[in-house]
C-alpha atoms as a PDB file:
ATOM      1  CA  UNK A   1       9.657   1.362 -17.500  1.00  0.00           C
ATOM      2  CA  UNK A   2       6.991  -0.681 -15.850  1.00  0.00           C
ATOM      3  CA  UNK A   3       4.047   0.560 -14.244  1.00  0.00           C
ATOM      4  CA  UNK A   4       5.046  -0.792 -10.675  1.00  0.00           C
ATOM      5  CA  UNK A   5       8.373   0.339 -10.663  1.00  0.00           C
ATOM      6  CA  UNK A   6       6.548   4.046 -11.877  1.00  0.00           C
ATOM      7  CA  UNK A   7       4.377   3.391  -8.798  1.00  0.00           C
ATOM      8  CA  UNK A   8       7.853   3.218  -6.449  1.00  0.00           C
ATOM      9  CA  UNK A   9       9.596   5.812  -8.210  1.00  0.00           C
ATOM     10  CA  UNK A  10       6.213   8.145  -7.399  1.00  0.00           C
ATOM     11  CA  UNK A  11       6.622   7.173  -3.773  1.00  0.00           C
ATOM     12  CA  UNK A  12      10.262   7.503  -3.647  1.00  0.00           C
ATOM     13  CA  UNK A  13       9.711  11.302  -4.869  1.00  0.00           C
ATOM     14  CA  UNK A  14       6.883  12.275  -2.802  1.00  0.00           C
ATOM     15  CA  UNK A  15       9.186  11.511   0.623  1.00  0.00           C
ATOM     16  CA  UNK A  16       7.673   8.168   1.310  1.00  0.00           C
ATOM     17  CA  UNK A  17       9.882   6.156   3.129  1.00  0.00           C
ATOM     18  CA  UNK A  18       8.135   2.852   4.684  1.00  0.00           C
ATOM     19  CA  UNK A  19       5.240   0.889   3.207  1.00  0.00           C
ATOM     20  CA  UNK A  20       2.946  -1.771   4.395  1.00  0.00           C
ATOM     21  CA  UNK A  21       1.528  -4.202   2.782  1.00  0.00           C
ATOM     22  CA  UNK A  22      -0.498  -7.841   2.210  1.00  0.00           C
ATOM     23  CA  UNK A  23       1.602  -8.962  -0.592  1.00  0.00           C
ATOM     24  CA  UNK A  24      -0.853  -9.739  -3.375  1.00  0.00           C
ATOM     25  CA  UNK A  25      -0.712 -10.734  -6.932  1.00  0.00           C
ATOM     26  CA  UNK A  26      -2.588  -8.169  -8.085  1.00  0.00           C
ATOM     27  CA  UNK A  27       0.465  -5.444  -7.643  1.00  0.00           C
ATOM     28  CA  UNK A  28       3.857  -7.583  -8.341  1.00  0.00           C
ATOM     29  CA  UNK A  29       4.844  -5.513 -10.599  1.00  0.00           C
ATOM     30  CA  UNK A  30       4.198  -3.000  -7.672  1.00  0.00           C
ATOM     31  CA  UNK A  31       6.410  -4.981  -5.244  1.00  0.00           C
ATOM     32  CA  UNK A  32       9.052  -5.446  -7.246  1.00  0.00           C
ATOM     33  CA  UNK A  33       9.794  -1.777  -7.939  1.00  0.00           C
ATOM     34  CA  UNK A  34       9.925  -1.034  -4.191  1.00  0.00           C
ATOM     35  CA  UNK A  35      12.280  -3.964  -4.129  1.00  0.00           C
ATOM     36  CA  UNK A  36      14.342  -2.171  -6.663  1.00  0.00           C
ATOM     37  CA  UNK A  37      13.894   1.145  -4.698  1.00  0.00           C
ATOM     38  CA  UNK A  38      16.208   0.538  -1.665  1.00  0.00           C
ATOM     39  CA  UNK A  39      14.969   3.797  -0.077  1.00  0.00           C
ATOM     40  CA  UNK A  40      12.142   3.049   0.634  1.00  0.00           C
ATOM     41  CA  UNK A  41      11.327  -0.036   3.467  1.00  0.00           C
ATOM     42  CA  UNK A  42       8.483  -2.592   2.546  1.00  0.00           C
ATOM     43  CA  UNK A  43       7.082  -3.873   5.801  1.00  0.00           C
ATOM     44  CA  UNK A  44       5.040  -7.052   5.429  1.00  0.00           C
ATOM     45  CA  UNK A  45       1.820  -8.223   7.294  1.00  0.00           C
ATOM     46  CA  UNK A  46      -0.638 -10.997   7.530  1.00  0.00           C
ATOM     47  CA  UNK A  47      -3.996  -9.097   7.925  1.00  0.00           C
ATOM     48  CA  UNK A  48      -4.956  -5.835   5.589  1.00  0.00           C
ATOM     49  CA  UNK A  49      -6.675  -4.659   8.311  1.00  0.00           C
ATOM     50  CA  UNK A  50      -2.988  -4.401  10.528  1.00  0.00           C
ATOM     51  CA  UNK A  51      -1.097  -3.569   7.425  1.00  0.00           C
ATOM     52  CA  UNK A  52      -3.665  -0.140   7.240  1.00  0.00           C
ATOM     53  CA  UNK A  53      -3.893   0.440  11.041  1.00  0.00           C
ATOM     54  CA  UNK A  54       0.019   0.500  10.924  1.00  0.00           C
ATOM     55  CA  UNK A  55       0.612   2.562   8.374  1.00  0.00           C
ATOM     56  CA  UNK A  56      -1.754   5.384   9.876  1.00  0.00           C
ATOM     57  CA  UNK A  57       0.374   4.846  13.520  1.00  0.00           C
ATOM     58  CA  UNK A  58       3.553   5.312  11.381  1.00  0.00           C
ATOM     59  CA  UNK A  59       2.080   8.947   9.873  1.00  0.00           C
ATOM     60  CA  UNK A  60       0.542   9.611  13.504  1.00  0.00           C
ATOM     61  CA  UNK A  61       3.887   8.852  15.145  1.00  0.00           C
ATOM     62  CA  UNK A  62       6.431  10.204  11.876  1.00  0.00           C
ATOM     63  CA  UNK A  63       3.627  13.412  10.753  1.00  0.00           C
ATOM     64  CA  UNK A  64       4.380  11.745   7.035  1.00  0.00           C
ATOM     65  CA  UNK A  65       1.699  10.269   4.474  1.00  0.00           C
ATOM     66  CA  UNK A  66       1.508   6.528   5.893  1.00  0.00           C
ATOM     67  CA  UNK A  67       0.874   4.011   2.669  1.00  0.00           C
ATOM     68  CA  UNK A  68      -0.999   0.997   2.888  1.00  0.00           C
ATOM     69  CA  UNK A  69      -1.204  -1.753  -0.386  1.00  0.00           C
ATOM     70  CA  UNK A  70      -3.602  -3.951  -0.293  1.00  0.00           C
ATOM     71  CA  UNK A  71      -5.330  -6.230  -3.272  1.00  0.00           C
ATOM     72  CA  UNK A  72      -8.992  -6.063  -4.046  1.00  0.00           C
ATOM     73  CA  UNK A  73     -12.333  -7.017  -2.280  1.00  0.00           C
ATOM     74  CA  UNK A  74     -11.803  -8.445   0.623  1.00  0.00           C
ATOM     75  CA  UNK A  75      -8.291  -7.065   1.487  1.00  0.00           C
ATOM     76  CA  UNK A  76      -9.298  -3.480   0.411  1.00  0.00           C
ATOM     77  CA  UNK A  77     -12.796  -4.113   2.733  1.00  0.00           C
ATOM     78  CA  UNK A  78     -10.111  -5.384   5.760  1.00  0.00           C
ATOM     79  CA  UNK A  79      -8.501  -2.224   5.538  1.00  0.00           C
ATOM     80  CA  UNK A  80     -11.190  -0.019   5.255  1.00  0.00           C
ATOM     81  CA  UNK A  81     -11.597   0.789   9.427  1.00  0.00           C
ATOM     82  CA  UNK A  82      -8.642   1.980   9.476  1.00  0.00           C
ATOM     83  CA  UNK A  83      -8.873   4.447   6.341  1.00  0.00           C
ATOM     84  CA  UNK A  84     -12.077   5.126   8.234  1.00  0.00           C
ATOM     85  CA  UNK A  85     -10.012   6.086  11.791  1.00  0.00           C
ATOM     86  CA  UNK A  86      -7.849   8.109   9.590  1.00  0.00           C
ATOM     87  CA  UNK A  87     -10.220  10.081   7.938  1.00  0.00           C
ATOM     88  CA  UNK A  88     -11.766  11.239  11.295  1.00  0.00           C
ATOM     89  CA  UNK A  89      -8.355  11.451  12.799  1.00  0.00           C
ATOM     90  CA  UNK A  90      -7.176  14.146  10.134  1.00  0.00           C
ATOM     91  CA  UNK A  91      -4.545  11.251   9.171  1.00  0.00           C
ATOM     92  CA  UNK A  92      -2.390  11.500   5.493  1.00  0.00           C
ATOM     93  CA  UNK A  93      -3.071   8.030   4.608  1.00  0.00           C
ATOM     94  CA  UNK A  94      -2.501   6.443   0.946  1.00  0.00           C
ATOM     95  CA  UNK A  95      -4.982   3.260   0.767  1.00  0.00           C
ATOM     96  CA  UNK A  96      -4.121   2.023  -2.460  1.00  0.00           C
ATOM     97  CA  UNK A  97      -5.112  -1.422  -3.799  1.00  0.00           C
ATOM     98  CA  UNK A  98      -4.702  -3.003  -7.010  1.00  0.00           C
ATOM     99  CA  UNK A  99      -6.863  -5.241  -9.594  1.00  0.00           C
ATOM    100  CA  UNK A 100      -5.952  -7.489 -12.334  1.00  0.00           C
ATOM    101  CA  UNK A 101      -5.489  -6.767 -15.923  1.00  0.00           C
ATOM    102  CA  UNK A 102      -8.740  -7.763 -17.568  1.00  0.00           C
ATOM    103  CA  UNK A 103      -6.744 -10.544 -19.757  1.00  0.00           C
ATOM    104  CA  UNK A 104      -5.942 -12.172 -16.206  1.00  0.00           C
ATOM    105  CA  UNK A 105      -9.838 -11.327 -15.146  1.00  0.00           C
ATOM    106  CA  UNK A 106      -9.830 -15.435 -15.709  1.00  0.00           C
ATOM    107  CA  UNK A 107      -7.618 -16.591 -12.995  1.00  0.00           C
ATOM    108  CA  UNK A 108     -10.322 -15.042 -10.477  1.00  0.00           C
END
């Protein structure tokens, strides 16, 4: 099994349902197992920053864990105000982000 589809399979057993996301290149392998898990909903964004603030509306709104991907540095620091309302707001929030494999530390 591959990491990333471990990664959805987690998810899939904890309950999560919906999760947003910056698609990346850093967590493919991460994307494609939610792909391949059809119960759970990927919902795409443009800014990490909207992608974070709307998964902690979805756990305000739903009382679930809301789950955020996001790659690393600067989409990681674009979420980060909105893992900061949802620490103060008592929020379940996942903020995960991703970096490469150090044989792909290159491409950077």
């Amino acid at each position: 099994m591959i990491a990333g589809h471990a990664v959805a399979q987690c998810l899939r057993n904890e309950g999560v349902r919906h999760v947003f996301c910056v698609p990346g290149e850093s967590y493919v392998a991460v994307l494609d197992g939610l792909y391949s898990t059809p119960e759970i909903r990927l919902i795409t964004n443009r800014q990490e920053g909207g992608a974070c603030f709307m998964a902690e509306g979805y756990a305000k709104a739903t009382r679930m864990p809301g789950v955020c991907l996001v790659t690393r540095g600067p989409g990681a620091t674009n979420a980060s105000i909105a893992v900061h309302s949802a620490k103060y707001d008592s929020v379940p929030l996942l903020h995960a982000f991703f970096r490469h494999h150090r044989q792909m530390g290159h491409r950077d």
